[in-house]
Protein backbone atom coordinates (compact mmCIF):
# COMPACT_ATOMS: atom_id res chain seq x y z
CA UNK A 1 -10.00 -3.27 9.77
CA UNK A 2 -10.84 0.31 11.21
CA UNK A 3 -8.34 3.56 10.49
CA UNK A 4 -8.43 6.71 10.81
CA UNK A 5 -7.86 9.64 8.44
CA UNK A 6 -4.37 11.54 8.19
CA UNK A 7 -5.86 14.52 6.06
CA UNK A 8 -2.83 14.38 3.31
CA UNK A 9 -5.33 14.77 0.68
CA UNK A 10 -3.82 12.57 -1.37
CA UNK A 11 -6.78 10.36 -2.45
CA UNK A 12 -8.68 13.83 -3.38
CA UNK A 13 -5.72 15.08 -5.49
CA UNK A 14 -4.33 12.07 -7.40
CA UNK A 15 -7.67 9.93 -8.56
CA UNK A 16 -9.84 9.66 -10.31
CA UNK A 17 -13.29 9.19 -8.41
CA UNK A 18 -16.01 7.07 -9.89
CA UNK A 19 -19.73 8.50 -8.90
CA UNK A 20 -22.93 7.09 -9.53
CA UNK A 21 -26.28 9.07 -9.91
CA UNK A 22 -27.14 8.48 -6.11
CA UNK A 23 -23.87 10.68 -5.51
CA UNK A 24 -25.05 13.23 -7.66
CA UNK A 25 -28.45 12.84 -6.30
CA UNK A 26 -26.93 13.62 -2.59
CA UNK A 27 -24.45 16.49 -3.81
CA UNK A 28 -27.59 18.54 -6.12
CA UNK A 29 -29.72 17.87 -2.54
CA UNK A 30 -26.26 20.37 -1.12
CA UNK A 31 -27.28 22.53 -3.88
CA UNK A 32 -24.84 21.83 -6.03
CA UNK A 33 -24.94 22.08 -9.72
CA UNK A 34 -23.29 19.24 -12.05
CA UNK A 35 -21.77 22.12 -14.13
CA UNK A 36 -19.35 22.53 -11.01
CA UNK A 37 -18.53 18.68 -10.14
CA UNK A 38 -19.43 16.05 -12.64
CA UNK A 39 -16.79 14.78 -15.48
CA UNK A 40 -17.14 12.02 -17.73
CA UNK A 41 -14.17 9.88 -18.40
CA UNK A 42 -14.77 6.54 -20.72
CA UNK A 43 -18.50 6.31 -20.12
CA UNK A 44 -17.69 6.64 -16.36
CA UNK A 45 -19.46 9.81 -14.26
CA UNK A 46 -16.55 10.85 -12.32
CA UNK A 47 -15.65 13.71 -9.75
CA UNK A 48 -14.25 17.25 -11.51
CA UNK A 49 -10.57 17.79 -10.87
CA UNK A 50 -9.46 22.10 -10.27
CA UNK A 51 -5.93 22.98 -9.93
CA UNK A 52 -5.50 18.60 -10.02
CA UNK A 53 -7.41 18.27 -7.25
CA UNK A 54 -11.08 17.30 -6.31
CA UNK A 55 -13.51 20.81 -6.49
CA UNK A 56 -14.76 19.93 -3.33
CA UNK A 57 -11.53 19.50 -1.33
CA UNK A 58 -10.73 22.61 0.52
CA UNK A 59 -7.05 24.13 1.51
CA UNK A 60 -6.82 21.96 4.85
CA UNK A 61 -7.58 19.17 2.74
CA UNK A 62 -10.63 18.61 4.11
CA UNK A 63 -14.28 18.13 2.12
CA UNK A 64 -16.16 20.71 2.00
CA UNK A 65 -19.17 18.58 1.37
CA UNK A 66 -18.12 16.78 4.61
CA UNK A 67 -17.74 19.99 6.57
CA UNK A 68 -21.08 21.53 5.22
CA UNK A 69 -23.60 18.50 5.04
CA UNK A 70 -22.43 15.67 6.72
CA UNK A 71 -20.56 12.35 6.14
CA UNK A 72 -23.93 10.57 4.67
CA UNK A 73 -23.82 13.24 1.80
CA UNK A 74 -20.38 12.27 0.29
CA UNK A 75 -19.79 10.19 -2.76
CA UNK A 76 -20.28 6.29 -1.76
CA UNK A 77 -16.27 5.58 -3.09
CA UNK A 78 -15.16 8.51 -0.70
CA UNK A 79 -16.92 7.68 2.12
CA UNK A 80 -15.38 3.94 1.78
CA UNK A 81 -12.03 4.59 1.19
CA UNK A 82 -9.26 3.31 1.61
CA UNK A 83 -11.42 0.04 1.22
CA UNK A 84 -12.26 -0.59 -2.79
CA UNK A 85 -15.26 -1.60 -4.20
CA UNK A 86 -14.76 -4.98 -3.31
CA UNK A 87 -13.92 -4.33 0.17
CA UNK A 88 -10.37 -4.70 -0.35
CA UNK A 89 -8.16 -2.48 1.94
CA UNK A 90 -5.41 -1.43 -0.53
CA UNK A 91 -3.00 -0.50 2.40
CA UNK A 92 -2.22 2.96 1.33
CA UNK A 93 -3.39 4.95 3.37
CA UNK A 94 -4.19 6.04 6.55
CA UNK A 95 -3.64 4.75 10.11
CA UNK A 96 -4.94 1.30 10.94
CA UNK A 97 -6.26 1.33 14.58
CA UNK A 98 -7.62 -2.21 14.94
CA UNK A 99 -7.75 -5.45 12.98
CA UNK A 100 -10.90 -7.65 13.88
CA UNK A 101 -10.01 -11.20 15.12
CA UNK A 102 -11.75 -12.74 11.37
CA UNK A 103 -11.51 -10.24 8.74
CA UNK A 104 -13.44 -11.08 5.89
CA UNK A 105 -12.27 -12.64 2.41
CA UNK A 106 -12.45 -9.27 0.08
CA UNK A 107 -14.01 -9.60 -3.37
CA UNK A 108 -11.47 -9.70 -6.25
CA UNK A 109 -11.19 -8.57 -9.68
CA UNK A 110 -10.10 -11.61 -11.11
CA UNK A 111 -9.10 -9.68 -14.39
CA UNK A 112 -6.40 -7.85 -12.96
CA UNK A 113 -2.75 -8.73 -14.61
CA UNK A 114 0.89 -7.93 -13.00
CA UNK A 115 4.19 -8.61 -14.49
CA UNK A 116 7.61 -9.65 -13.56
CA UNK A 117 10.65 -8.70 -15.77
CA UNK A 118 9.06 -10.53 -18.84
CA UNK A 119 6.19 -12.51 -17.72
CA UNK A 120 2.87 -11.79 -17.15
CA UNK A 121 1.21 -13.19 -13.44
CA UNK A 122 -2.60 -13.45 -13.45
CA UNK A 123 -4.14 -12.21 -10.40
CA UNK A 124 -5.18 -15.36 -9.04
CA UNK A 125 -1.52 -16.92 -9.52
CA UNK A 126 0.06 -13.89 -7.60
CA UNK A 127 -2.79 -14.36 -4.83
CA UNK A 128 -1.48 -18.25 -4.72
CA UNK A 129 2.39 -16.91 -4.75
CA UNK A 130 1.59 -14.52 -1.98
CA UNK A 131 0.03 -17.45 -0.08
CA UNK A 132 3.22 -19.35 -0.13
CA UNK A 133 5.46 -16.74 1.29
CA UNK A 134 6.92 -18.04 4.67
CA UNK A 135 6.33 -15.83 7.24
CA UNK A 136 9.55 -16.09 9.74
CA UNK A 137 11.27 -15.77 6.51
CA UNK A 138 9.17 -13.48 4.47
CA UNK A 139 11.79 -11.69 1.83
CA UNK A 140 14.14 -14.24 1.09
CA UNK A 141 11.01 -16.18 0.46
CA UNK A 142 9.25 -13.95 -2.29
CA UNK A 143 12.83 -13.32 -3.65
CA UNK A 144 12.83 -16.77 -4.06
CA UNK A 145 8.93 -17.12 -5.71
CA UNK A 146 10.02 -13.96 -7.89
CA UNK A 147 13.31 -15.75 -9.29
CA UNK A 148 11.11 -19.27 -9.38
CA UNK A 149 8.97 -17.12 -12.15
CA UNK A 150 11.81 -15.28 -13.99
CA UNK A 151 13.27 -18.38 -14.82
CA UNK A 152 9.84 -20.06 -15.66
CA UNK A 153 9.87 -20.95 -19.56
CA UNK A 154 6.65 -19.99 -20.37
CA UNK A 155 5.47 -16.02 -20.74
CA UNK A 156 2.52 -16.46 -18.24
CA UNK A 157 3.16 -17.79 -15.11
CA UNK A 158 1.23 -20.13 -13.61
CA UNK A 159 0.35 -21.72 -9.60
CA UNK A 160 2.44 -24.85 -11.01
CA UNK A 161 5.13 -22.72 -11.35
CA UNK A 162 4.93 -21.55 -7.88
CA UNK A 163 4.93 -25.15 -6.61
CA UNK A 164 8.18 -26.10 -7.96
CA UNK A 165 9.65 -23.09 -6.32
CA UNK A 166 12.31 -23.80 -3.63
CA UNK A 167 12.30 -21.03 -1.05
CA UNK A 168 16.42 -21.73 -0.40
CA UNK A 169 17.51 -18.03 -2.29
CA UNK A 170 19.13 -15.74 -0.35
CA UNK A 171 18.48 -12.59 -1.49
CA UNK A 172 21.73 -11.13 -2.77
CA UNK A 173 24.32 -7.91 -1.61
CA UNK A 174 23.57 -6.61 -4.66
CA UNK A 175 19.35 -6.54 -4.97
CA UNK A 176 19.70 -5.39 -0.99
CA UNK A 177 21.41 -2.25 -2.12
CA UNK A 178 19.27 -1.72 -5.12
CA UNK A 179 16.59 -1.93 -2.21
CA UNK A 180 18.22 0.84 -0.43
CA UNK A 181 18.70 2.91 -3.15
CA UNK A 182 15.14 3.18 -4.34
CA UNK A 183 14.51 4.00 -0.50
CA UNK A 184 16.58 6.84 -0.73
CA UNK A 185 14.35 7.96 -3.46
CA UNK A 186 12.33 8.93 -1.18
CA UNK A 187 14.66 10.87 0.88
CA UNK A 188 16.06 14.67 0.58
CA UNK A 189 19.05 13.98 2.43
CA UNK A 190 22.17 14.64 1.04
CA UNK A 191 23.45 11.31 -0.54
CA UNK A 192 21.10 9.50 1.60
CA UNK A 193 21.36 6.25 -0.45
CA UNK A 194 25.33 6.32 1.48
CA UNK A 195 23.88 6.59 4.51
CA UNK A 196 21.28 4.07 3.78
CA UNK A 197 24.09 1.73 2.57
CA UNK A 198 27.17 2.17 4.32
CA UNK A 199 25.85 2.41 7.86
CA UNK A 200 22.88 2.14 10.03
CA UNK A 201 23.98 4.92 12.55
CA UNK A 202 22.25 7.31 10.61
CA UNK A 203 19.02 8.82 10.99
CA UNK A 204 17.39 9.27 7.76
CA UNK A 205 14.57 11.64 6.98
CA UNK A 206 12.05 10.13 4.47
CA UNK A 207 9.09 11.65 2.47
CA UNK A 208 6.33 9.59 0.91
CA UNK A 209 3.36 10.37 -0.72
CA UNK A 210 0.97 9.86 2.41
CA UNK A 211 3.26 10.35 5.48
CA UNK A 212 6.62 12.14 6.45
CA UNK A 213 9.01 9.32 9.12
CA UNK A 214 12.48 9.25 10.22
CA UNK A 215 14.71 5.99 10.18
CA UNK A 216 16.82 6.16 13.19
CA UNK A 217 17.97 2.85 13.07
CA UNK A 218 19.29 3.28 16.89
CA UNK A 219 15.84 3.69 17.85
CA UNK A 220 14.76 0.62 15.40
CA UNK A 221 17.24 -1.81 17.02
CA UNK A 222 15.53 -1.52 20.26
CA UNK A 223 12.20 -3.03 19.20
CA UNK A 224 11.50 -6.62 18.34
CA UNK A 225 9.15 -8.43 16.33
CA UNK A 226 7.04 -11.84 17.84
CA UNK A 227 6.34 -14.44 14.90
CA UNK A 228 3.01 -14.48 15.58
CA UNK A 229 2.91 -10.67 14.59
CA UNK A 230 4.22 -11.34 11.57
CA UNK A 231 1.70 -14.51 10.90
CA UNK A 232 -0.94 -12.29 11.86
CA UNK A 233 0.23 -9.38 9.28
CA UNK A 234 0.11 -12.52 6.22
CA UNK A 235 -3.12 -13.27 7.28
CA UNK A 236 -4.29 -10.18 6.07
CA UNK A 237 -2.06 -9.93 3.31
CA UNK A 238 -2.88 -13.66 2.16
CA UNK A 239 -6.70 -12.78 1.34
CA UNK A 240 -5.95 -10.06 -0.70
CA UNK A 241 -5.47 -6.84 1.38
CA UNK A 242 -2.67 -4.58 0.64
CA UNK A 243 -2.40 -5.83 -2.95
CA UNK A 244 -2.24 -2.77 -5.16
CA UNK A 245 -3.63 -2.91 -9.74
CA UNK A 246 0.20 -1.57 -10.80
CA UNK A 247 1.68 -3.49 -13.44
CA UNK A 248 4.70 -4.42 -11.67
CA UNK A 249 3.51 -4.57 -8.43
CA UNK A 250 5.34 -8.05 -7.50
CA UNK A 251 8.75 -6.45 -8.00
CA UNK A 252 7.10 -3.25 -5.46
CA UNK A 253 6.29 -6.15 -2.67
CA UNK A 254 9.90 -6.89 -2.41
CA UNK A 255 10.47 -3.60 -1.85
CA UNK A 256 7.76 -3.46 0.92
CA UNK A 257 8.47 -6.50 2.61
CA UNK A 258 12.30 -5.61 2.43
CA UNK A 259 11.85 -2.64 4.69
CA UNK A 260 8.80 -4.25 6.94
CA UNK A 261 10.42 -4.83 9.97
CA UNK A 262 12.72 -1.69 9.96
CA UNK A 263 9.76 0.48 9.25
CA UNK A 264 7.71 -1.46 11.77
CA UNK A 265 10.03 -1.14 14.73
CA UNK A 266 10.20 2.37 13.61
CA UNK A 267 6.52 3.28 14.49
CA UNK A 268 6.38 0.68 17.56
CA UNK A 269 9.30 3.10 19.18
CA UNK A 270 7.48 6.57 18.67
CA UNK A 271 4.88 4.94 20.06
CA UNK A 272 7.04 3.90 23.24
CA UNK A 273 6.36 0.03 22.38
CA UNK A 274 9.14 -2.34 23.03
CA UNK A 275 7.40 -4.72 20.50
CA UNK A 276 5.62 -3.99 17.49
CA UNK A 277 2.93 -5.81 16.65
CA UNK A 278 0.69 -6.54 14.00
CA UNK A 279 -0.93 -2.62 13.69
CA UNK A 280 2.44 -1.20 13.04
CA UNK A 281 3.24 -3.87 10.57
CA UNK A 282 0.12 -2.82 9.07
CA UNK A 283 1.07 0.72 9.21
CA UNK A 284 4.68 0.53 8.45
CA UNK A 285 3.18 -1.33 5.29
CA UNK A 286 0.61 1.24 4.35
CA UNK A 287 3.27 3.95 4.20
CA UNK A 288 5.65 1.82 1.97
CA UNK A 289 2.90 0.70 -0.33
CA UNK A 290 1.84 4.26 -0.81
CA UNK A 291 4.60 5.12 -3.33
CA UNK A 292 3.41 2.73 -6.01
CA UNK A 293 -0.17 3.27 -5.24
CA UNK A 294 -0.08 7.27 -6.08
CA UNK A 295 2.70 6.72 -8.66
């Protein structure tokens, strides 16, 4: 995948970045001093936070080391963001601008652990969930994997669990307007979680942590979605992109996948597309996945 940069300056504001002594290395060659930019945080060298931001991220929210020296001079993490160490695109970030026809099979950290309600999900057996979400049908699906594991008998759920799941659960009036409700979260409309529920004639003005959109759900209704978008999009999403280390990150996919195609069609219109396709899904994605991300 290639994106670009939106400047919010999140990633230099919320994180913590790790460093290695290459990084500091390349930022004493810009004459800096480690008095003014190294930390250490549980045996890890990591980047010094002013104001809770990075010290070298300037008021446009631009690096300075960037502007001064040059992209080669920048800490290895920053320069490869918003891919991980393990060349996992986190989907938080950013505007995607192409997807390559094979995208490789990202690294994982096989120690990572999620939960749902009570039980605990290993990363592996919410990789082999994710894998069994149907595509044409992709939220009543994991609604359906997510109750399969609530009412699973043991505390840590496991892929047999997953294969005796029956993707037949709708999901219900009342979880769609708890969805809509945490969307208006995210809104400083007044009671925008009415507007949200009650009617889709509304246009309603949203805020998230990486990106500012409007749902106008007249403009929304004009765009379609091809299958094979969508296929394409769980592709991705089926080798491990766009999965994000929050405890209870299974619970935020259903939130993410819930507003896909709304969001989706959203961005496809403003950019005068009759069809959105698998970049906007992408994109649409990144922006919803960005409020558990920078949580």
């Amino acid at each position: 995948m290639e994106w670009k940069c939106t400047q919010c300056g999140r990633c230099c504001k919320k994180w913590n970045m790790s460093i290695d002594l290459e990084d500091v290395k390349n930022m004493q060659k810009c004459g800096h001093d480690t008095d003014k930019f190294l930390n250490f945080r549980n045996g890890r060298m990591i980047l010094k936070h002013k104001n809770s931001q990075c010290v070298f991220l300037s008021k446009n929210n631009i690096c300075d080391i960037h502007i001064k020296h040059g992209y080669e001079f920048k800490p290895k993490v920053c320069r490869k963001f918003p891919f991980d160490e393990n060349n996992v695109n986190r989907l938080v970030c950013g505007h995607v601008t192409k997807v390559k026809s094979k995208e490789k099979i990202p690294l994982m950290q096989k120690d990572m652990i999620f939960r749902y309600k009570n039980k605990i999900i290993p990363f592996e057996t919410l990789l082999y969930a994710i894998n069994n979400i149907e595509p044409s049908d992709y939220v009543n699906s994991w609604y359906s994997i997510l109750k399969s594991m609530e009412k699973c008998r043991k505390n840590i759920i496991s892929t047999g669990s997953i294969d005796n799941c029956q993707n037949t659960k709708k999901i219900t009036k009342l979880r769609k307007i708890q969805m809509k409700m945490l969307l208006a979260g995210y809104s400083r409309l007044f009671f925008p979680e009415l507007c949200l529920i009650l009617s889709r004639k509304f246009t309603v003005p949203l805020k998230f942590e990486t990106e500012k959109m409007k749902l106008k759900y007249k403009d929304v209704d004009k765009v379609q979605i091809d299958n094979k978008e969508k296929e394409k999009f769980f592709i991705l999403l089926k080798k491990g992109h766009g999965i994000i280390h929050k405890q209870y990150y299974p619970e935020h996919l259903l939130f993410s996948l819930f507003f896909l195609d709304d969001f989706s069609k959203q961005i496809a219109y403003e950019n005068k597309k009759e069809k959105a396709d698998v970049i906007d899904m992408l994109n649409a994605f990144s922006i919803l996945n960005s409020g558990v991300q920078f949580a």
